[in-house]
C-alpha atoms as a PDB file:
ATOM      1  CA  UNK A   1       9.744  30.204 -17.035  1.00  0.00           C
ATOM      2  CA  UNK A   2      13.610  29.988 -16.538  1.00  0.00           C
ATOM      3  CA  UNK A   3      14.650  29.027 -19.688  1.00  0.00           C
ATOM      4  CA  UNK A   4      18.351  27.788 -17.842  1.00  0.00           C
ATOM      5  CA  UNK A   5      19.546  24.716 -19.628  1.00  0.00           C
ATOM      6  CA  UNK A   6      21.337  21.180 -17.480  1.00  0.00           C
ATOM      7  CA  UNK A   7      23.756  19.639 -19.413  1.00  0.00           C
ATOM      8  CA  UNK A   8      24.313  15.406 -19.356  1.00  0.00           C
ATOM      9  CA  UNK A   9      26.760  13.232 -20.558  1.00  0.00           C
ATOM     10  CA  UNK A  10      26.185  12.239 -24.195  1.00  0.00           C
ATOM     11  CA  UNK A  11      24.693   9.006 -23.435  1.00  0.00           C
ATOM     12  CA  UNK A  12      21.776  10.113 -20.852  1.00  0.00           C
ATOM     13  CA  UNK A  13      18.429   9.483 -22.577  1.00  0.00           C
ATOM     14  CA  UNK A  14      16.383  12.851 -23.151  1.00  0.00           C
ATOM     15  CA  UNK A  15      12.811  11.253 -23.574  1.00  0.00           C
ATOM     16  CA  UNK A  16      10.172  13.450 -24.422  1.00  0.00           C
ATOM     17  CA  UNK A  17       7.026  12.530 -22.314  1.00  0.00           C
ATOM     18  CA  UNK A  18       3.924  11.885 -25.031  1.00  0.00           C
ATOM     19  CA  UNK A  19       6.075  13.944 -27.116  1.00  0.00           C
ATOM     20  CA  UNK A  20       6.863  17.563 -26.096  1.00  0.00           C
ATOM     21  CA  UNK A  21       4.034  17.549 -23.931  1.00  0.00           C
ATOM     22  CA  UNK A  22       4.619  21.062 -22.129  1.00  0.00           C
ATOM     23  CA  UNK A  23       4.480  22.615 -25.463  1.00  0.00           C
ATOM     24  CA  UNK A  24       1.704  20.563 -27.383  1.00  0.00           C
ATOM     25  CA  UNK A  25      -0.944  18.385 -26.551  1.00  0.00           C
ATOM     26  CA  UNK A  26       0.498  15.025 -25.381  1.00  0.00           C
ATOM     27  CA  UNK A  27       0.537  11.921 -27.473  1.00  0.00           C
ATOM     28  CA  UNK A  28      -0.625  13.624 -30.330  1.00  0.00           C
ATOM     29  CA  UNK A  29       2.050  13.934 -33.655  1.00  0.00           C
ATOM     30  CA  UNK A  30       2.421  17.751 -32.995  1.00  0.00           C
ATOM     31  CA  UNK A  31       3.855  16.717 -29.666  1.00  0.00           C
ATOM     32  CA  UNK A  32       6.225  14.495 -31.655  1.00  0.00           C
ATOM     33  CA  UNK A  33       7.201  16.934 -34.227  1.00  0.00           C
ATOM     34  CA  UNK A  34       7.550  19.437 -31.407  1.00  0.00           C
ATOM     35  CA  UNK A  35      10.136  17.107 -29.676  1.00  0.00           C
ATOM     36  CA  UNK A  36      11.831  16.107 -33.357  1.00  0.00           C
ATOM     37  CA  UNK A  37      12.171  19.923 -33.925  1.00  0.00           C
ATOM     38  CA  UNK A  38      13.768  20.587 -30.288  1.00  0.00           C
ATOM     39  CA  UNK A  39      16.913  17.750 -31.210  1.00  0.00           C
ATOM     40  CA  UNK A  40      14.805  14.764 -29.438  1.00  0.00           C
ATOM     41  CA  UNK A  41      15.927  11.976 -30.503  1.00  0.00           C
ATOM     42  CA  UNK A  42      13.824   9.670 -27.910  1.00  0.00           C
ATOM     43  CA  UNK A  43       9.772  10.116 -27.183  1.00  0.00           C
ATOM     44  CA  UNK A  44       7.207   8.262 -24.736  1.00  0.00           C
ATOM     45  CA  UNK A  45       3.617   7.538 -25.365  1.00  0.00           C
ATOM     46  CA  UNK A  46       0.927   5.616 -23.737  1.00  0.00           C
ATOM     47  CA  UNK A  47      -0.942   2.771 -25.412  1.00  0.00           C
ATOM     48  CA  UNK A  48      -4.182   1.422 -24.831  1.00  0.00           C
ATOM     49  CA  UNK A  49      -6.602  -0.959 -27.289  1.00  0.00           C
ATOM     50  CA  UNK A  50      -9.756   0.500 -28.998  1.00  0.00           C
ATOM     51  CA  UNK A  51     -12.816  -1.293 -28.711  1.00  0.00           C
ATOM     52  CA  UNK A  52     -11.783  -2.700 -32.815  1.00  0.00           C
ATOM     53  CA  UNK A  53      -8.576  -3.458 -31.249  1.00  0.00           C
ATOM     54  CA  UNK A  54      -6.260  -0.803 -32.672  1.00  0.00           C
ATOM     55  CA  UNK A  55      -2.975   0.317 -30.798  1.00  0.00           C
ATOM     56  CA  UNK A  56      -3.991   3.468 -29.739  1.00  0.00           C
ATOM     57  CA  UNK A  57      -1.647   6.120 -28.418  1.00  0.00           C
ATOM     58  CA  UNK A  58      -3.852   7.361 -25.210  1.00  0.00           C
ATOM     59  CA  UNK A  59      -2.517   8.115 -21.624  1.00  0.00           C
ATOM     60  CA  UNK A  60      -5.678   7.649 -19.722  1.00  0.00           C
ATOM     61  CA  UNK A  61      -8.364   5.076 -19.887  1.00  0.00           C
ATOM     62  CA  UNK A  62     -11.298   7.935 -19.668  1.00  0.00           C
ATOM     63  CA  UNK A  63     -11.273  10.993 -21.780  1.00  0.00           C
ATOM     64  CA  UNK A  64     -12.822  13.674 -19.326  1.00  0.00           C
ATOM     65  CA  UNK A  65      -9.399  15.558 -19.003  1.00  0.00           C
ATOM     66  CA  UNK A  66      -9.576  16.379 -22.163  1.00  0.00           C
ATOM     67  CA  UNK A  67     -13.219  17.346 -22.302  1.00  0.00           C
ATOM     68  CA  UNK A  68     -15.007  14.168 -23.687  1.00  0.00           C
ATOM     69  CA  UNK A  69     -17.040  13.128 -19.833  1.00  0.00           C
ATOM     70  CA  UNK A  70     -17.883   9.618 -19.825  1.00  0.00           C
ATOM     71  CA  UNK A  71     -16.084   7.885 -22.472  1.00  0.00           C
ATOM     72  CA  UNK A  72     -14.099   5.133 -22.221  1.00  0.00           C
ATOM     73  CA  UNK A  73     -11.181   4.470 -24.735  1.00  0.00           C
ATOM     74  CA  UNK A  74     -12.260   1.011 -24.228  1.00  0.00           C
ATOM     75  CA  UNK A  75     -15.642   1.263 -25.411  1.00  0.00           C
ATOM     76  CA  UNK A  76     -15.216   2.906 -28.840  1.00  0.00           C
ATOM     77  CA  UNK A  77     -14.201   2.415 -32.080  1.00  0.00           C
ATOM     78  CA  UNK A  78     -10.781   3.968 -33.587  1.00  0.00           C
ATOM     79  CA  UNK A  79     -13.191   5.701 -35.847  1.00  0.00           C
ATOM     80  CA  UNK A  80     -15.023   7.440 -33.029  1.00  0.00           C
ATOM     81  CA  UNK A  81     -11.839   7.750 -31.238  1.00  0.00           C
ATOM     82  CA  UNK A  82     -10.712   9.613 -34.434  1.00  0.00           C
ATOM     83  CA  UNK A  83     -13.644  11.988 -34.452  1.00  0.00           C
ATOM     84  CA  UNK A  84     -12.765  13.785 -31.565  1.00  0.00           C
ATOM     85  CA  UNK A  85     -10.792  16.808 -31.491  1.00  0.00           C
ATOM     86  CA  UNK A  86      -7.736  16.097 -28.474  1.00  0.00           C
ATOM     87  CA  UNK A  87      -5.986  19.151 -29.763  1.00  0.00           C
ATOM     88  CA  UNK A  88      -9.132  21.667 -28.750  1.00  0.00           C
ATOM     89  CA  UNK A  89      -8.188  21.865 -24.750  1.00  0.00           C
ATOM     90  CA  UNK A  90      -4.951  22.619 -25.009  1.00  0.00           C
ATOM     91  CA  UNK A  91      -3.881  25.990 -23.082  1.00  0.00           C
ATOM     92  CA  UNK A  92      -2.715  28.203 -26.351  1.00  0.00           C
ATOM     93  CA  UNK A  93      -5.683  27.415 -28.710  1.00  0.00           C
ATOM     94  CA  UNK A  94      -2.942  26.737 -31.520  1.00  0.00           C
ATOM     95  CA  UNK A  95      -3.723  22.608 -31.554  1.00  0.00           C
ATOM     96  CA  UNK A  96      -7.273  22.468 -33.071  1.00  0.00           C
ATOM     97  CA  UNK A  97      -7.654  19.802 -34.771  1.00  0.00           C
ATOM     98  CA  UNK A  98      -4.973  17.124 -33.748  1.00  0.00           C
ATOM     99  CA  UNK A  99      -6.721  13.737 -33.814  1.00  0.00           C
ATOM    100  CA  UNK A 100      -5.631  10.054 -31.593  1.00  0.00           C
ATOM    101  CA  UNK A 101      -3.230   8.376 -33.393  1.00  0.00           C
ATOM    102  CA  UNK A 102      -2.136   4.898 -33.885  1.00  0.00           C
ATOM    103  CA  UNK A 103       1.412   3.113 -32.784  1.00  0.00           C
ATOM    104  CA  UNK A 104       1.880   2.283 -36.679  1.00  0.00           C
ATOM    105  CA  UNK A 105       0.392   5.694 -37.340  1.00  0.00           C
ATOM    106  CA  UNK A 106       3.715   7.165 -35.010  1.00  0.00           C
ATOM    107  CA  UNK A 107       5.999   4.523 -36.502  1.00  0.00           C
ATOM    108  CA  UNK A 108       5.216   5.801 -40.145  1.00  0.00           C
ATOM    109  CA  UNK A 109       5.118   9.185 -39.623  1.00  0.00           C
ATOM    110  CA  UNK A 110       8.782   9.073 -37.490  1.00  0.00           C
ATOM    111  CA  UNK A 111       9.856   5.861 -38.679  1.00  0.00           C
ATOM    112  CA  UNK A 112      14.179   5.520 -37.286  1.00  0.00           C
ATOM    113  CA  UNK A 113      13.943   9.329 -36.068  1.00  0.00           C
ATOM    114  CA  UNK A 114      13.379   7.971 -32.507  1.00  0.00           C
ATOM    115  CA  UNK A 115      14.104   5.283 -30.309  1.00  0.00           C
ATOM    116  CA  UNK A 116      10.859   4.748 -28.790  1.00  0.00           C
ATOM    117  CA  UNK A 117       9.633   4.132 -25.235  1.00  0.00           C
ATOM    118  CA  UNK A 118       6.052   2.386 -25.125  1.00  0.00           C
ATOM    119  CA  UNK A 119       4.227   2.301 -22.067  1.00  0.00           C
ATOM    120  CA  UNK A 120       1.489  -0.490 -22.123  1.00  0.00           C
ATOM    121  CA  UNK A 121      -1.629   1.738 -20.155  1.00  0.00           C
ATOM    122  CA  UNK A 122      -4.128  -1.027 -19.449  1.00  0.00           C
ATOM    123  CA  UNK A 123      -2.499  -4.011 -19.561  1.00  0.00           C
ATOM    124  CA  UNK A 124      -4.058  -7.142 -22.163  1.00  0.00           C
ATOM    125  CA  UNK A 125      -2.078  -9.612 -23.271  1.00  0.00           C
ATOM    126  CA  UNK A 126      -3.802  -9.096 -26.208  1.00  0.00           C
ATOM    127  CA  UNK A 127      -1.794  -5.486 -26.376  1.00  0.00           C
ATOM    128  CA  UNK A 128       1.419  -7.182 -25.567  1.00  0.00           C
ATOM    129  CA  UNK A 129       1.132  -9.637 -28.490  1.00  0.00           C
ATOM    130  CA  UNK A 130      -0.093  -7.121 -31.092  1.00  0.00           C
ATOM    131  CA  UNK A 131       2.067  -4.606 -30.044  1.00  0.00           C
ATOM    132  CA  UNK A 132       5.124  -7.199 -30.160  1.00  0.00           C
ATOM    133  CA  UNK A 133       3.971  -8.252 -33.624  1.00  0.00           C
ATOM    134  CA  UNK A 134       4.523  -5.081 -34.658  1.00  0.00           C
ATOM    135  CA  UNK A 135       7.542  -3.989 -32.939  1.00  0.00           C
ATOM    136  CA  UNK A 136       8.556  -7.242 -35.289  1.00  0.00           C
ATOM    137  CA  UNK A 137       7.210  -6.732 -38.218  1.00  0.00           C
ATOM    138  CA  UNK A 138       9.046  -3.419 -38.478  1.00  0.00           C
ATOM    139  CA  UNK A 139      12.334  -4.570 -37.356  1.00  0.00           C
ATOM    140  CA  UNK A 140      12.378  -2.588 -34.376  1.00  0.00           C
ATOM    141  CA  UNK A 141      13.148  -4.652 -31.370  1.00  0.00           C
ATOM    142  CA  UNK A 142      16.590  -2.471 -30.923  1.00  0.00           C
ATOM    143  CA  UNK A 143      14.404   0.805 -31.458  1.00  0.00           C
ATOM    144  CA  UNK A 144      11.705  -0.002 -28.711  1.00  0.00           C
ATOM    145  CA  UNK A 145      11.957  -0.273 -25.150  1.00  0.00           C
ATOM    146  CA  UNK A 146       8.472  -1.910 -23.850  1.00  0.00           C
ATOM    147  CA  UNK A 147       7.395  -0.284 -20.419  1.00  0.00           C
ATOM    148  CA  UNK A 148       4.528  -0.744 -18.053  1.00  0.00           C
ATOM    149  CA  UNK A 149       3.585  -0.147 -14.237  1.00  0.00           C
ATOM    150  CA  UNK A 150       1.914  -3.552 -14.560  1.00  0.00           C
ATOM    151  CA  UNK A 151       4.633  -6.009 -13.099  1.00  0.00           C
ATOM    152  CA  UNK A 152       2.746  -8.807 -14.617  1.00  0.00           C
ATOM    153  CA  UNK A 153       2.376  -7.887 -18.347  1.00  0.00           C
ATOM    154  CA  UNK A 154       5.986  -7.151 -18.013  1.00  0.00           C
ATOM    155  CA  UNK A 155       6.717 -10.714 -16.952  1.00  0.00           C
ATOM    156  CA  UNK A 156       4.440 -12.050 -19.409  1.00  0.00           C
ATOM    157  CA  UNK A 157       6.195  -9.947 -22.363  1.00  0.00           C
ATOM    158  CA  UNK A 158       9.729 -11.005 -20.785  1.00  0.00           C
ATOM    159  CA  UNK A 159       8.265 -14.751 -20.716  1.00  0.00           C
ATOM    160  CA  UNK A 160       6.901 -15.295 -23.905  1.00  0.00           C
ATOM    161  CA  UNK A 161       9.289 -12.512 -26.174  1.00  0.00           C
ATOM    162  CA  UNK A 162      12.667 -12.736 -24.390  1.00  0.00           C
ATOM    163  CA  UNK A 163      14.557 -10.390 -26.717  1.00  0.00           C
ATOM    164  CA  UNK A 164      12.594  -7.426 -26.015  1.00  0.00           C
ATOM    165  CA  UNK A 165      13.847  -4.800 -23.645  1.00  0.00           C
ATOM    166  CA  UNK A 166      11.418  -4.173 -21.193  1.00  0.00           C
ATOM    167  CA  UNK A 167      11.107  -1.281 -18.374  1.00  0.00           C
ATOM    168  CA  UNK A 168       9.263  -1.246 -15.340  1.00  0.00           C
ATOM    169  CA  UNK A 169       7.946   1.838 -13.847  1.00  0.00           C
ATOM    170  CA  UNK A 170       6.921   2.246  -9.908  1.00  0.00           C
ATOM    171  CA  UNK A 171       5.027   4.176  -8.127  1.00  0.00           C
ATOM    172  CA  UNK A 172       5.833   6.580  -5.060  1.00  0.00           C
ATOM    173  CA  UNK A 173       7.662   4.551  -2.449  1.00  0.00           C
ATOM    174  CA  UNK A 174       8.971   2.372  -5.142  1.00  0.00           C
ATOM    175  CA  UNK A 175      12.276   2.917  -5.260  1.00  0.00           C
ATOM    176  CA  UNK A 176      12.367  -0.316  -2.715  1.00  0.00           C
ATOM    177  CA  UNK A 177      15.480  -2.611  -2.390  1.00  0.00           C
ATOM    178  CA  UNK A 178      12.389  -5.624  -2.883  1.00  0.00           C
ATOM    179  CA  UNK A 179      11.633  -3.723  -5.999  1.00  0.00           C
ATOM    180  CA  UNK A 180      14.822  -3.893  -7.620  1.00  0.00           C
ATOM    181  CA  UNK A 181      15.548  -7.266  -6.766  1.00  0.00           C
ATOM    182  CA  UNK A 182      12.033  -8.200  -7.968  1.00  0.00           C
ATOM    183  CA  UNK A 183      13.117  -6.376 -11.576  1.00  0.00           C
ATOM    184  CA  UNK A 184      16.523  -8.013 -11.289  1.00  0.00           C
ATOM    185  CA  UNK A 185      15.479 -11.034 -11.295  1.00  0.00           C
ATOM    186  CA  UNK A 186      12.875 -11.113 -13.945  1.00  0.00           C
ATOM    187  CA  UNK A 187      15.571  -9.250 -16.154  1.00  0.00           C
ATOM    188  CA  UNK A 188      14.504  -6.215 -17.031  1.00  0.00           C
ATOM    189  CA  UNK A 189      16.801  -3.698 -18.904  1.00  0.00           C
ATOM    190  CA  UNK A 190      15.145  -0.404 -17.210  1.00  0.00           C
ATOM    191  CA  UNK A 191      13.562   0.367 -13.557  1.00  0.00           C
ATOM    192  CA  UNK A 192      12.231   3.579 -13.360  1.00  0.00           C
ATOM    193  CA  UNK A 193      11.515   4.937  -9.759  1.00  0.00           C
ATOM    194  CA  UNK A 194      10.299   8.186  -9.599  1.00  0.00           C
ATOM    195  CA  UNK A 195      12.634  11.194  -9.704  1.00  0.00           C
ATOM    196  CA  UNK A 196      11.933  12.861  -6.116  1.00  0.00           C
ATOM    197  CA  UNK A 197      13.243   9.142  -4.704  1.00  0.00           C
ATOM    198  CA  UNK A 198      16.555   8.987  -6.284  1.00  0.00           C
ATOM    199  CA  UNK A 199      19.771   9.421  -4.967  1.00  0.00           C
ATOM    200  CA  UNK A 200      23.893   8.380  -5.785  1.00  0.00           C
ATOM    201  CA  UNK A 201      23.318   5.582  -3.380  1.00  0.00           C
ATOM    202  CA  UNK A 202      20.292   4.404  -4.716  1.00  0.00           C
ATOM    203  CA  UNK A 203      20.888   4.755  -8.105  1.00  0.00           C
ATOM    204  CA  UNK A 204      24.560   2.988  -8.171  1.00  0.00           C
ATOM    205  CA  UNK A 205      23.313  -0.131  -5.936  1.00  0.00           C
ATOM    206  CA  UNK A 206      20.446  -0.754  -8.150  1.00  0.00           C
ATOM    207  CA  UNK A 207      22.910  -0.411 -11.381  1.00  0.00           C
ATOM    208  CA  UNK A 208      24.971  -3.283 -10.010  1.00  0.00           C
ATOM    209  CA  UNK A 209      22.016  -5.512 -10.646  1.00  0.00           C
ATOM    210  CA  UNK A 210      19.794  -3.314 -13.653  1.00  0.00           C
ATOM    211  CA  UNK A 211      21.067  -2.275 -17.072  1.00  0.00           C
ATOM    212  CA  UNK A 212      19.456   1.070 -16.893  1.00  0.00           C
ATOM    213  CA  UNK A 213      18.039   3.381 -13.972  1.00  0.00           C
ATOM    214  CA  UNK A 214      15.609   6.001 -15.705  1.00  0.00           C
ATOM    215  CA  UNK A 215      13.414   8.603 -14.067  1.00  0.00           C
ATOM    216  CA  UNK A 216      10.135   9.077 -14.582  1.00  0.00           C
ATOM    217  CA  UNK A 217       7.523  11.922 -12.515  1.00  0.00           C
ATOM    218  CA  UNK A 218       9.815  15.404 -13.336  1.00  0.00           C
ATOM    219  CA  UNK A 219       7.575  18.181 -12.590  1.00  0.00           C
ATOM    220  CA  UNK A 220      10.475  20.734 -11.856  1.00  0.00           C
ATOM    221  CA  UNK A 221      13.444  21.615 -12.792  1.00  0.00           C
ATOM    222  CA  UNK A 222      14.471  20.816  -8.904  1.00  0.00           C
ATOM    223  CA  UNK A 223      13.821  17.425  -9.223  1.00  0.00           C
ATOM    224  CA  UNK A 224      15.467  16.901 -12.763  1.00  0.00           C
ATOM    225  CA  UNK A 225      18.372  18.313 -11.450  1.00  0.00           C
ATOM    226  CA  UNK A 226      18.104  15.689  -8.370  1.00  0.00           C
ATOM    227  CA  UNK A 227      17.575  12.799 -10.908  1.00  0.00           C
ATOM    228  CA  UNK A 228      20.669  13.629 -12.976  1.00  0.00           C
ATOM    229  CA  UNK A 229      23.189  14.438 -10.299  1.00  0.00           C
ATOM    230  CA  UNK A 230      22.052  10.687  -8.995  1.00  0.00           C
ATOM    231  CA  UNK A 231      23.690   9.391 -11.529  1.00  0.00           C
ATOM    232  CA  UNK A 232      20.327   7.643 -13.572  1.00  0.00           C
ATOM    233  CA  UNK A 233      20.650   6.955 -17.133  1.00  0.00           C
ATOM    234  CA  UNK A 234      17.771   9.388 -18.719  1.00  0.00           C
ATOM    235  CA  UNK A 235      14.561  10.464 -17.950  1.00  0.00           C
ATOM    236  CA  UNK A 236      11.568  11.636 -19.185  1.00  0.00           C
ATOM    237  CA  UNK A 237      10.261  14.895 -19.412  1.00  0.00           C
ATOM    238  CA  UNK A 238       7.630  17.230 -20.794  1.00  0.00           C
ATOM    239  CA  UNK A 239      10.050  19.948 -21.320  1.00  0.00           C
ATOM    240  CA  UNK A 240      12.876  18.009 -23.557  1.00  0.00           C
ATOM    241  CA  UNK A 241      14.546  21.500 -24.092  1.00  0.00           C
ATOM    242  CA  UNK A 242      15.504  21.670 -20.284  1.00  0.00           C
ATOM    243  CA  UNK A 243      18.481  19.435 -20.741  1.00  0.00           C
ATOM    244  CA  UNK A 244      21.011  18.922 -23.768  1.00  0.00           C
ATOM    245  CA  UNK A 245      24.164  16.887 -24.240  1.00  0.00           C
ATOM    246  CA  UNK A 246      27.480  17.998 -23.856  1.00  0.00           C
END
């Protein structure tokens, strides 16, 4: 791999997707230390509720990608959640052993080292309020930017919590004129289209009406090089040493 490095303006958010997910397994803390020890100062992860109802930090709703058929995050415990091994299927063998981990479990271990984006995965409001509650209880609300691709919890979070920053991602085609209005309006501080869709034009109309355009879907160093010469205000990435700051 090309090890060629884009520069961005100082202010451009570098967000390390579930950590430094190219280098470690994702949403696991040696993904975060990984992006902490490459200068990341921002990190993603995915959230989802346990069947005890513990803020667990899980991208998908099954486990079979990572070698666990059949079992929904859902339907177990954070105990059994915490018995597997989600460090095992990772490519260089050098992760054995990483365990699921809780948002307060991430918020003690990094504490004001990031500014943290939280995507909601399968939308409750029963997430929303516990992860709020939270967000509160540490005195966070300026550290966390909320984020779904569930319009609706994002409404209901906007509704019923008002100071928290909230970002909505889309899906392929979503980079829409409806789309931004529709974020507009419900005033959200991010829309995230993907970063194949984005161009100057784009990206500078819908910054007229939205605090913050960020990218989200990088998968080469083509298209991250198409998001940031659009003119969008970060991104995330799996790779959080292909851009730095100057």
């Amino acid at each position: 791999m090309s090890m060629t490095v884009q520069t961005v303006p100082p202010e451009f958010r570098i967000i390390a997707h579930r950590g430094a997910s190219g280098y470690a397994p994702e949403n696991t803390l040696a993904a975060f230390r990984r992006a902490e020890s490459m200068g990341s100062t921002e990190i993603e992860f995915d959230i989802q509720l346990s069947k005890d109802g513990k803020l667990v930090v899980v991208h998908d709703t099954t486990l079979d990608r990572f070698g666990f058929p059949d079992r929904a995050v859902v339907d177990m415990t954070l105990a059994e959640l915490k018995s597997l091994d989600m460090g095992e299927w990772f490519e260089s063998g050098q992760f054995i052993g990483e365990k699921i981990v809780t948002v307060p479990e991430v918020f003690d271990a990094f504490g004001e080292s990031f500014i943290y984006h939280a995507e909601i995965k399968a939308p409750s409001h029963a997430l929303a309020d516990d992860l709020i509650a939270l967000i509160e209880q540490r005195g966070y609300r300026e550290r966390v930017i909320v984020t779904s691709f569930d319009y609706d919890i994002l409404l209901y979070v906007r509704g019923r919590y008002p100071e928290q920053r909230v970002g909505w991602l889309v899906r392929e085609d979503g980079f829409s004129p409806d789309n931004v209005e529709k974020a507009a309006d419900a005033g959200f501080f991010q829309f995230c289209p993907r970063a194949d869709e984005m161009t100057p034009e784009r990206v500078a109309d819908a910054k007229t009406r939205i605090p913050e355009i960020r990218a989200h879907a990088i998968k080469t160093k083509a298209e991250l090089a198409q998001a940031v010469s659009a003119g969008c205000d970060g991104t995330t990435l799996n790779w959080p040493d292909w851009l730095t700051k100057g």
